[in-house]
Protein backbone atom coordinates (compact mmCIF):
# COMPACT_ATOMS: atom_id res chain seq x y z
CA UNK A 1 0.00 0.00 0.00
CA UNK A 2 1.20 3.19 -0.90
CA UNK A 3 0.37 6.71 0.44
CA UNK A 4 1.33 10.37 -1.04
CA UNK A 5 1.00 13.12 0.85
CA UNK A 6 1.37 16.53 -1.11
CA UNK A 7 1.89 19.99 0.97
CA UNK A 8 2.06 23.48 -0.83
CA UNK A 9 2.57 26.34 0.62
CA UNK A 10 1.57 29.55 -1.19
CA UNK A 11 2.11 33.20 -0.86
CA UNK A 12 -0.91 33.74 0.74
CA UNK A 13 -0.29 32.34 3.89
CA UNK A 14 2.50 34.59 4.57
CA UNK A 15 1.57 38.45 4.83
CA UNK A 16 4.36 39.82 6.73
CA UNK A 17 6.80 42.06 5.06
CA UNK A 18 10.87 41.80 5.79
CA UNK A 19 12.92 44.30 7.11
CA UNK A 20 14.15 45.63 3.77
CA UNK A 21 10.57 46.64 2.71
CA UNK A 22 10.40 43.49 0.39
CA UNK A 23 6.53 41.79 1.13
CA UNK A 24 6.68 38.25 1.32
CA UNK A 25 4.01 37.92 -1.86
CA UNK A 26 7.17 38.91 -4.07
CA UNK A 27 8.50 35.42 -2.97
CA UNK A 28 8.38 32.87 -5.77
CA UNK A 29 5.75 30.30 -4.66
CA UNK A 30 6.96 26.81 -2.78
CA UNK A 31 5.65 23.46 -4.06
CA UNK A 32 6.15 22.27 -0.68
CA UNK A 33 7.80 18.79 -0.28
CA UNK A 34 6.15 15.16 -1.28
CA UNK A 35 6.88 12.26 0.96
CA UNK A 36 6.39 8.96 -0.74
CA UNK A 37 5.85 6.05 1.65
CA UNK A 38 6.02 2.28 0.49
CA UNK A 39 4.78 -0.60 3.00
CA UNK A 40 4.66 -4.42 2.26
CA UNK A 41 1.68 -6.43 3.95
CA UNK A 42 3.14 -9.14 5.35
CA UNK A 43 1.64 -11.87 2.61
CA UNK A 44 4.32 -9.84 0.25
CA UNK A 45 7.08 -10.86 2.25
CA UNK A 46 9.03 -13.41 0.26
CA UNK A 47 8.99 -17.48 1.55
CA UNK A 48 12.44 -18.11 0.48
CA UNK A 49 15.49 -17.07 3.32
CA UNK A 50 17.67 -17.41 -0.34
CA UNK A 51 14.97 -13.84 -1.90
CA UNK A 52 16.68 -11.84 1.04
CA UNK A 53 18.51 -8.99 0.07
CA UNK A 54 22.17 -9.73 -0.38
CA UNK A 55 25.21 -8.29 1.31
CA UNK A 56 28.44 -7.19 0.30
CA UNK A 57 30.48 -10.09 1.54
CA UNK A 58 31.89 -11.91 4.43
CA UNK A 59 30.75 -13.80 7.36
CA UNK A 60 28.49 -10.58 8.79
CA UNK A 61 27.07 -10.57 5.49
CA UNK A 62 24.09 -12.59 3.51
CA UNK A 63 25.47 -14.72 0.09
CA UNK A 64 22.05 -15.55 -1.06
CA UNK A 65 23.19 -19.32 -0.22
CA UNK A 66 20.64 -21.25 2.33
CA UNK A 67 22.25 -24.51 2.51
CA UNK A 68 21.15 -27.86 4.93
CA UNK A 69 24.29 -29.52 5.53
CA UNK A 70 23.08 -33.65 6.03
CA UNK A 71 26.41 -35.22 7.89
CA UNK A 72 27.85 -31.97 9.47
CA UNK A 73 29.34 -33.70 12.46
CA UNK A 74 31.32 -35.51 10.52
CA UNK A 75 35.16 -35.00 8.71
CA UNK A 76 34.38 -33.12 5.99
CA UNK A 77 31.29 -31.81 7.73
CA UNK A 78 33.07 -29.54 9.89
CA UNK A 79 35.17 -27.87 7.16
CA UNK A 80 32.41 -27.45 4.63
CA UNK A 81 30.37 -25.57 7.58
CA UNK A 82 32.88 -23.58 8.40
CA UNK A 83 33.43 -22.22 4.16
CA UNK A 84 30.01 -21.56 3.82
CA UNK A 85 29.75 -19.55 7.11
CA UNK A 86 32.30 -17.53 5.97
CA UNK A 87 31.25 -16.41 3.00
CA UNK A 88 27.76 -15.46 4.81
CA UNK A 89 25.72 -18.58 4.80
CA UNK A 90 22.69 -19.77 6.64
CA UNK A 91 23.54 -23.39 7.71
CA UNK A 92 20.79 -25.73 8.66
CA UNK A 93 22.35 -28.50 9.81
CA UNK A 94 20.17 -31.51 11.26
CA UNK A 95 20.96 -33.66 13.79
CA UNK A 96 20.54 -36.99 15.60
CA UNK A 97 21.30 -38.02 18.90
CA UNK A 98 22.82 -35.61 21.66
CA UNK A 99 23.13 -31.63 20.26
CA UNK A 100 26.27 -31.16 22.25
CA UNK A 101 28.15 -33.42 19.71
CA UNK A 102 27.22 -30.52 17.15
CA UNK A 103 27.30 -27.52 19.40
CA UNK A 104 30.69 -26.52 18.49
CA UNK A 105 29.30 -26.07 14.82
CA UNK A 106 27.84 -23.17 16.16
CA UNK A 107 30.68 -21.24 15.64
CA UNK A 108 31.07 -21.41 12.14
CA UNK A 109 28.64 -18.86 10.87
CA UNK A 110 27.65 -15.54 12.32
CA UNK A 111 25.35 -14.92 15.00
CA UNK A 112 21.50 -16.70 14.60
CA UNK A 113 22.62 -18.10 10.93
CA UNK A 114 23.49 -21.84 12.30
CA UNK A 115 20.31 -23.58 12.91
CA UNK A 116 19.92 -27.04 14.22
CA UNK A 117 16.93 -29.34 13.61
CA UNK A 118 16.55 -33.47 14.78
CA UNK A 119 15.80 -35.57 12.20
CA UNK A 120 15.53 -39.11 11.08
CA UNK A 121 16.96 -40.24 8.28
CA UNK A 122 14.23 -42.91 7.75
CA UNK A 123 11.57 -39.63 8.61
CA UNK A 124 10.44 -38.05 5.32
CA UNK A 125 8.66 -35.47 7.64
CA UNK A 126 11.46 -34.42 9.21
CA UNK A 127 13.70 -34.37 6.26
CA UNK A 128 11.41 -31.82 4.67
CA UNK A 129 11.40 -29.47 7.38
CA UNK A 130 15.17 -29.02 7.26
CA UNK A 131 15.11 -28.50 3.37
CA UNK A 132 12.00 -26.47 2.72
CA UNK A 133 13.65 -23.17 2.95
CA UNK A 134 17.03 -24.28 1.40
CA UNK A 135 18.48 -23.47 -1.99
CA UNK A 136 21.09 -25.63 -1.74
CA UNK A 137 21.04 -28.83 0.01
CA UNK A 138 24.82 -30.90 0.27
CA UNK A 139 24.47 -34.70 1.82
CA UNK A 140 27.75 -35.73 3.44
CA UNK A 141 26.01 -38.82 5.07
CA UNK A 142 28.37 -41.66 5.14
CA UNK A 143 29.41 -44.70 7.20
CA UNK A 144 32.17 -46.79 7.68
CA UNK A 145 30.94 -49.68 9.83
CA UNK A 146 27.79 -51.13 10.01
CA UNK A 147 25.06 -51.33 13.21
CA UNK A 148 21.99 -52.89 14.11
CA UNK A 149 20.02 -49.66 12.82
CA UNK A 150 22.10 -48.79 9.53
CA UNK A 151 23.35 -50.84 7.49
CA UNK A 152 25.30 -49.62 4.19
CA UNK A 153 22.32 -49.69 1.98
CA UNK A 154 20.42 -48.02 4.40
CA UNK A 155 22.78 -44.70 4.98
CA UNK A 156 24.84 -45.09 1.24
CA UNK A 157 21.66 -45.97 -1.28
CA UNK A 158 17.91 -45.71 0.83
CA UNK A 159 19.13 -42.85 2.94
CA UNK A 160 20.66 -40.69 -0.11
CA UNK A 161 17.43 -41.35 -2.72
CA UNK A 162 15.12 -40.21 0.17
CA UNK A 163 17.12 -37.03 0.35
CA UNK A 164 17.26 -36.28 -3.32
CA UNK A 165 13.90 -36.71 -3.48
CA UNK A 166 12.52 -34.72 -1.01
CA UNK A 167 14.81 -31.71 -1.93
CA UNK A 168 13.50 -32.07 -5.13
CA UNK A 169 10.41 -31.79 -4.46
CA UNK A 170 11.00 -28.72 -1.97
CA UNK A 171 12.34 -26.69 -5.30
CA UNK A 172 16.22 -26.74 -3.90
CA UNK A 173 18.14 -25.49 -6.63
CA UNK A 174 21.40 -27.71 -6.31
CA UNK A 175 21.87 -30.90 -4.55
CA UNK A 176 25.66 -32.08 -3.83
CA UNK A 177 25.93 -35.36 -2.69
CA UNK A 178 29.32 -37.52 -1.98
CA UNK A 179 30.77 -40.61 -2.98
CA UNK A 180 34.04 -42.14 -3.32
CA UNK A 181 36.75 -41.71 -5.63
CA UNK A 182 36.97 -45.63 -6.31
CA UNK A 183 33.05 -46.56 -6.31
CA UNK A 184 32.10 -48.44 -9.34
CA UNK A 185 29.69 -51.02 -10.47
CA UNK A 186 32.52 -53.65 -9.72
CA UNK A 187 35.32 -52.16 -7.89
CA UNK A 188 38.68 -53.31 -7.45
CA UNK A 189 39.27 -56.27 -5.28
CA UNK A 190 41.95 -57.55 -3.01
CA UNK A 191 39.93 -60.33 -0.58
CA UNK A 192 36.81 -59.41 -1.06
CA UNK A 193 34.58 -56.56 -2.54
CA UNK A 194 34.32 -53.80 -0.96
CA UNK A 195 30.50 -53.05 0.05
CA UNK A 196 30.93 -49.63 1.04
CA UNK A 197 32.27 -49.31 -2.27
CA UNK A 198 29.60 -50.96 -3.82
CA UNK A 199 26.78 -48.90 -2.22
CA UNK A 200 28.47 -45.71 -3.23
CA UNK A 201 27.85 -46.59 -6.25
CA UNK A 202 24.59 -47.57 -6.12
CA UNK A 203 23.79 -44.27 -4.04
CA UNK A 204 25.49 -42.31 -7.12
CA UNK A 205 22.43 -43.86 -9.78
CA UNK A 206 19.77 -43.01 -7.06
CA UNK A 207 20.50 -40.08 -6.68
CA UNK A 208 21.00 -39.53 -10.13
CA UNK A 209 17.51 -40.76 -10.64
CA UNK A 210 15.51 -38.35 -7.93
CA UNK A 211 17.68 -35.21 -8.47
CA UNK A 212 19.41 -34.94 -12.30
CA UNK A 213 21.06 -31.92 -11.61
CA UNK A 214 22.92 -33.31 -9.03
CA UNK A 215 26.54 -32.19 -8.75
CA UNK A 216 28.53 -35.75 -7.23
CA UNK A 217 32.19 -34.98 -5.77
CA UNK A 218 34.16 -38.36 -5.74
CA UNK A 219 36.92 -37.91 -2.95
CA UNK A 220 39.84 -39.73 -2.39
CA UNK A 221 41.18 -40.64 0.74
CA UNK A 222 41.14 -37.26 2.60
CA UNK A 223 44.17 -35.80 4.96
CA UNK A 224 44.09 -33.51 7.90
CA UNK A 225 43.76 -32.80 11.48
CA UNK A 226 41.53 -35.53 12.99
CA UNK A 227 41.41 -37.70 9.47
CA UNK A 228 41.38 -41.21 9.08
CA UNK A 229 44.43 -41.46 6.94
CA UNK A 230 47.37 -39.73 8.95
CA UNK A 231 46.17 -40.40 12.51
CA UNK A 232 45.55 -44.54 11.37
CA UNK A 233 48.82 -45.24 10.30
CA UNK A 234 50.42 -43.58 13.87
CA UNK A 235 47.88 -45.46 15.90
CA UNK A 236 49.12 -48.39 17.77
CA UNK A 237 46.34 -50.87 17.12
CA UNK A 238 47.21 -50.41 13.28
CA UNK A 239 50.44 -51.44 14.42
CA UNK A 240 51.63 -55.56 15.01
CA UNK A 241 54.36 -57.53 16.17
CA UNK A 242 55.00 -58.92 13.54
CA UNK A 243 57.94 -56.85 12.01
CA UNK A 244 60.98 -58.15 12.96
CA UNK A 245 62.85 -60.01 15.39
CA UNK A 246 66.99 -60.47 16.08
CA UNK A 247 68.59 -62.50 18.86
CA UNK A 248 70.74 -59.29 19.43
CA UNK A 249 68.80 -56.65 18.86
CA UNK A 250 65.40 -55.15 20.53
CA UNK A 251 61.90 -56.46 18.52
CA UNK A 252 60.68 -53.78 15.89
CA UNK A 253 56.80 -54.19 15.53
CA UNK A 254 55.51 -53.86 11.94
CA UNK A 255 52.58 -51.95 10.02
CA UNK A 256 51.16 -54.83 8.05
CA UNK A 257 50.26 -53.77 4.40
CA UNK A 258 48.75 -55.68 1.60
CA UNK A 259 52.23 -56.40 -0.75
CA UNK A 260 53.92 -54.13 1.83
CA UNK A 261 52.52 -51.04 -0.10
CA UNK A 262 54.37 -51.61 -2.98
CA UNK A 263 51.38 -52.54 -5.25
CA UNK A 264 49.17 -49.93 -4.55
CA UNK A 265 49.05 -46.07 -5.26
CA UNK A 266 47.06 -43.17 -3.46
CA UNK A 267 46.10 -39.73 -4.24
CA UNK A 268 45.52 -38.33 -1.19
CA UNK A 269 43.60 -34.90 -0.87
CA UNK A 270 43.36 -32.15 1.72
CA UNK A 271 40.38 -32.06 3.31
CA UNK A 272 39.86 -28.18 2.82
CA UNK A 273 40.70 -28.57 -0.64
CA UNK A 274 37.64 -31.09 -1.47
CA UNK A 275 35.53 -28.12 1.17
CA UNK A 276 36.57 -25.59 -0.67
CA UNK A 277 35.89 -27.53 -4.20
CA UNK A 278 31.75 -27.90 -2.62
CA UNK A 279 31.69 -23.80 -2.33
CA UNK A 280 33.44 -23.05 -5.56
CA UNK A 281 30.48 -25.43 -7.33
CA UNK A 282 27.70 -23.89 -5.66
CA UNK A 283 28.51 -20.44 -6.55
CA UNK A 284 29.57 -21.51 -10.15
CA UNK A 285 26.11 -22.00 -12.50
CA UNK A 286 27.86 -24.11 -15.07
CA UNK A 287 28.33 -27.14 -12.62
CA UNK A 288 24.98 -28.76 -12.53
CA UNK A 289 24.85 -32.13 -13.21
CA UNK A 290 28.84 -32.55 -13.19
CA UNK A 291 31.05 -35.40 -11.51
CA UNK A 292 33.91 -34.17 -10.04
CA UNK A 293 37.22 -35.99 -8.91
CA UNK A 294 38.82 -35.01 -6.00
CA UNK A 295 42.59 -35.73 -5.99
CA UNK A 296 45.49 -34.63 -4.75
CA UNK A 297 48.29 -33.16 -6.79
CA UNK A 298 50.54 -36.06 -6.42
CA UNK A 299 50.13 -39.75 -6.93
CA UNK A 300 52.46 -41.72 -4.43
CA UNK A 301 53.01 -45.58 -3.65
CA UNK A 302 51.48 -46.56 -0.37
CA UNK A 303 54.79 -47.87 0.65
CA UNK A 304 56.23 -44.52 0.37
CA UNK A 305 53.67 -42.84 2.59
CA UNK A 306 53.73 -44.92 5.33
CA UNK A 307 57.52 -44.72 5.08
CA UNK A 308 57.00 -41.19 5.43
CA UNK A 309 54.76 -41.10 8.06
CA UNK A 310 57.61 -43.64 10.01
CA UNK A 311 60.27 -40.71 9.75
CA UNK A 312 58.37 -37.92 10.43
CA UNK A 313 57.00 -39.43 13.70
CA UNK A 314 60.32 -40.43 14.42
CA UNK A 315 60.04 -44.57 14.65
CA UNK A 316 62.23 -45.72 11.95
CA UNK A 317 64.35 -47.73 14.39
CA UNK A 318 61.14 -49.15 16.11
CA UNK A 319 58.35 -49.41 13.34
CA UNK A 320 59.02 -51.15 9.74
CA UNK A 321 56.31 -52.26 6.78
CA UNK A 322 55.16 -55.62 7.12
CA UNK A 323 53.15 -58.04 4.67
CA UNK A 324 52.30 -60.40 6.92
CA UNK A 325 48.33 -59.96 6.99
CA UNK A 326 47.13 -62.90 8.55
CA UNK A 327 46.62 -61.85 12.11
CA UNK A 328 45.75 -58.16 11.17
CA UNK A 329 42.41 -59.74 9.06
CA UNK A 330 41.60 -61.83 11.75
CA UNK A 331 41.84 -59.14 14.49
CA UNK A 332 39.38 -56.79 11.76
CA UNK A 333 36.82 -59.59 11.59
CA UNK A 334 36.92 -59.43 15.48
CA UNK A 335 36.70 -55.67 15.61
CA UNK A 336 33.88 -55.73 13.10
CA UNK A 337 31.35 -56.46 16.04
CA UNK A 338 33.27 -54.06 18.60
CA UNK A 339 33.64 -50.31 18.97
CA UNK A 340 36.97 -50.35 17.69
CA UNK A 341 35.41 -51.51 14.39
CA UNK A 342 34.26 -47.74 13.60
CA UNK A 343 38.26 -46.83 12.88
CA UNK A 344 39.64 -50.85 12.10
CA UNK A 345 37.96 -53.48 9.99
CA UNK A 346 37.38 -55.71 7.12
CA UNK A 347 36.25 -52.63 5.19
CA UNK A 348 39.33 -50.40 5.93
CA UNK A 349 41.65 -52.95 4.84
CA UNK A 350 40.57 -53.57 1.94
CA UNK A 351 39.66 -50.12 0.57
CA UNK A 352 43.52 -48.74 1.87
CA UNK A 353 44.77 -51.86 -0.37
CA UNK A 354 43.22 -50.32 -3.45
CA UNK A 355 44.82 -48.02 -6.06
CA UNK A 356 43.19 -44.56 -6.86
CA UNK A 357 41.90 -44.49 -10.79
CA UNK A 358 40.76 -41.49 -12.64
CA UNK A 359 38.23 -40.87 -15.22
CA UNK A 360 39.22 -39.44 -18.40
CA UNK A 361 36.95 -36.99 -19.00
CA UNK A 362 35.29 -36.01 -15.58
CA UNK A 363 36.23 -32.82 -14.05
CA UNK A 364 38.50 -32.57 -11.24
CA UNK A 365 39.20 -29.71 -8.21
CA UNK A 366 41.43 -27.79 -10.38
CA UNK A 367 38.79 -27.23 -12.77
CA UNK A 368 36.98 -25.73 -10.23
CA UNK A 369 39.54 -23.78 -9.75
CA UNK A 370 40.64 -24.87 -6.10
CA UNK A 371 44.57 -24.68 -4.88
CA UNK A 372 45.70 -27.93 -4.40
CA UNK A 373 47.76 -28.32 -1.03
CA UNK A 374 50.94 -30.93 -1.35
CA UNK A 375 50.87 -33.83 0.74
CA UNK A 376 54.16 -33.98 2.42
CA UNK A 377 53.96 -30.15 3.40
CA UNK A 378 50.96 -30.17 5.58
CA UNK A 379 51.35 -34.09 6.94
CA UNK A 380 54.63 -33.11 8.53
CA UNK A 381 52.12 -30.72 10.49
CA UNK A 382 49.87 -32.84 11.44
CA UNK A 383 52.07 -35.43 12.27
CA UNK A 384 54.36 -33.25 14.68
CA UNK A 385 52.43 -33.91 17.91
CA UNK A 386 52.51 -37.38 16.93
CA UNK A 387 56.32 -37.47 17.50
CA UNK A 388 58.54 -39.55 19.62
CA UNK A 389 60.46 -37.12 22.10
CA UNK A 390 57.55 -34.39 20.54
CA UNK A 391 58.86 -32.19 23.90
CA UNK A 392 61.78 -32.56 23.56
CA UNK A 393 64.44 -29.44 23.26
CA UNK A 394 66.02 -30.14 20.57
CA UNK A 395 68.64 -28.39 19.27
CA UNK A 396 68.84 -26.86 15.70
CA UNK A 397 69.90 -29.70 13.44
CA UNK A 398 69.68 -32.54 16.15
CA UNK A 399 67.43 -34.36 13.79
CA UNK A 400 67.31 -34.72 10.47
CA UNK A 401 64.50 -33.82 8.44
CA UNK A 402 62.46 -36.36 7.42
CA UNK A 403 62.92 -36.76 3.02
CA UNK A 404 59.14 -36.33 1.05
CA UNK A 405 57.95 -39.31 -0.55
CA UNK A 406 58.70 -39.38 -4.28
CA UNK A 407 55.75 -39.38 -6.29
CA UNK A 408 54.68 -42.83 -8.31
CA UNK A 409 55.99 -41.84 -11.57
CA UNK A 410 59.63 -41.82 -10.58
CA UNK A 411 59.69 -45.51 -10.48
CA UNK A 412 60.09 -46.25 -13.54
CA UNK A 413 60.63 -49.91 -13.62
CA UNK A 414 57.69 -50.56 -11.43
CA UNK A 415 54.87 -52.23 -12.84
CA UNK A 416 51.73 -51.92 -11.08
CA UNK A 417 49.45 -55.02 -11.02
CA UNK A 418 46.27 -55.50 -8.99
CA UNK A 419 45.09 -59.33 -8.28
């Protein structure tokens, strides 16, 4: 509704003369002043949080991006949060089980634009209450073990379709979902197939099938602080003691590796990087319906990383590669059923004995154009409070610095076979 309100005011209404002898009539006439005033009942008011008016930038500001984060308390979770809230982002980020587990998450956008909901993942009502104002909706819902309630189908395949769908149908412009760098309809195999693997896959075509547009980011195995790559390898239930024995020397335990690590190669990514990749394809238009590979800039023989992990940590006279595998598969199976299974199992072992392929063709981080980090640079960060002596005074050149892995292609008379 909008009102005008016109005043003139005319010679008429003032009769007194001025000092100088000049009447006021000789004054040329005022139009007065018109005061336009614009109101919005409130059924204008737009239903979309993404119609808002936009800011000029920065975590105080608005993007225009509304984005429900499925699997926020998780790796990748946390850094993906934290990228969007600094740009300006609202982040609605649902939730089972205790809040305080997510509470921290809090932090990562400005103040009142991190919302938490509870939801079910088997809950189609609840689903579409934390999408229904969202323009972008990114599903980082994964698991690595198995329980009563979930299985792999249920989080990697039923769990993903259900949230494709429903965003679809809520009108969310993009939908970014993850899977793994190595899921295919028959993935590699060492003992036996990978299921996780498998289901990745299969979530990939579902989601395919709800939400077309979907944009599907294919990670590799993903370094950082608090990963699964960096801190498994220095943890002493990866370790055995089976490495090696003398008479006259003390026993050096082992880290037991398919082939020792010499028949498999990794790509391993930074964890911001792949975050980082997620933002740059939501703000760019031209990535709908793209697959995108996230690598590292280096491809490196496992061997050579877990050599490197050895020196930086400071255990190269205690801690050698091992093939012996026998024991370490048997203790998996065990740890299947057990809390320790959520780090150690059948699964974990046979997905780090894998190589990382590429597609030909598919777009990668670079294309995206994301800085990628090099591996050996920030691991010997990570890895320095997981040093032996780590407070100890050293002086300057007491130890020598631990040499970067050479990347795969400088063996040259290595042929790589998988079995």
């Amino acid at each position: 509704m909008a009102s005008v309100l016109v005043a003139k005011a005319t010679a008429s209404s003032l009769g007194r003369k001025s000092m100088s002898g000049q009447t006021w009539y000789q004054v040329p006439r005022a139009v007065g002043c018109i005061i336009i005033q614009q109101r919005d009942a409130s059924t204008n008011v737009p239903t979309k949080l993404s119609s808002m008016k936009r800011g000029t930038g920065g975590r105080s500001s608005f993007s225009g991006i509304v984005a429900t984060v499925f699997g926020a308390s998780g790796y990748l979770g946390k850094y993906v949060c934290n990228k969007l809230g600094k740009i300006g982002s609202q982040i609605i980020i649902p939730y089972r089980g205790d809040q305080t587990y997510i509470e921290r998450l809090r932090l990562t956008g400005d103040l009142g634009q991190v919302l938490f909901f509870p939801f079910e993942l088997r809950d189609e009502e609840s689903i579409r209450k934390t999408v229904q104002y969202s323009n972008v909706v990114i599903n980082l819902v994964g698991r690595q073990y198995e329980t009563r309630n979930y299985n792999f189908h249920d989080v990697h395949v039923a769990g993903a379709r259900r949230l494709a769908k429903i965003s679809k149908e809520c009108g969310v412009e993009k939908f970014i979902h993850i899977s793994h760098l190595n899921a295919k309809a028959e993935p590699q195999k060492v003992w036996e197939t990978s299921r996780i693997l498998k289901t990745k896959y299969e979530s990939e075509l579902a989601v395919r099938e709800e939400f077309p547009e979907a944009i599907i980011f294919k990670p590799s195995d993903m370094f950082g602080a608090e990963d699964n790559f960096l801190n498994y390898y220095t943890n002493r239930l990866r370790w055995s003691w089976y490495g090696r024995f003398s008479l006259f020397s003390d026993h050096i335990r082992g880290i037991p590796l398919w082939q020792r690590g010499e028949r498999t190669i990794k790509q391993p990514v930074f964890v911001s990087d792949v975050a980082e990749g997620i933002i740059k394809a939501i703000q760019n238009p031209d990535m709908v319906g793209q697959t995108i590979q996230c690598v590292g800039p280096q491809r490196y023989y496992l061997a050579d990383i877990v050599d490197f992990i050895i020196n930086v940590v400071r255990r190269e006279d205690v801690l050698v590669r091992s093939g012996y595998m026998f024991v370490p598969r048997l203790r998996a199976k065990l740890y299947n059923s057990l809390p320790m299974g959520r780090w150690y199992n059948t699964e974990k072992l046979e997905m780090e004995a894998l190589t990382d392929w590429t597609v030909p063709g598919n777009l990668t981080l670079e294309d995206l154009g994301v800085t990628l980090t090099q591996f050996d640079d920030m691991a010997r960060f990570f890895l320095k409070s997981k040093r032996r002596f780590a407070y100890y005074q050293e002086e300057l050149g007491e130890f020598d610095e631990a040499p970067s892995p050479k990347p795969a292609e400088f063996y040259q008379d290595k042929s790589l076979q998988i079995r």
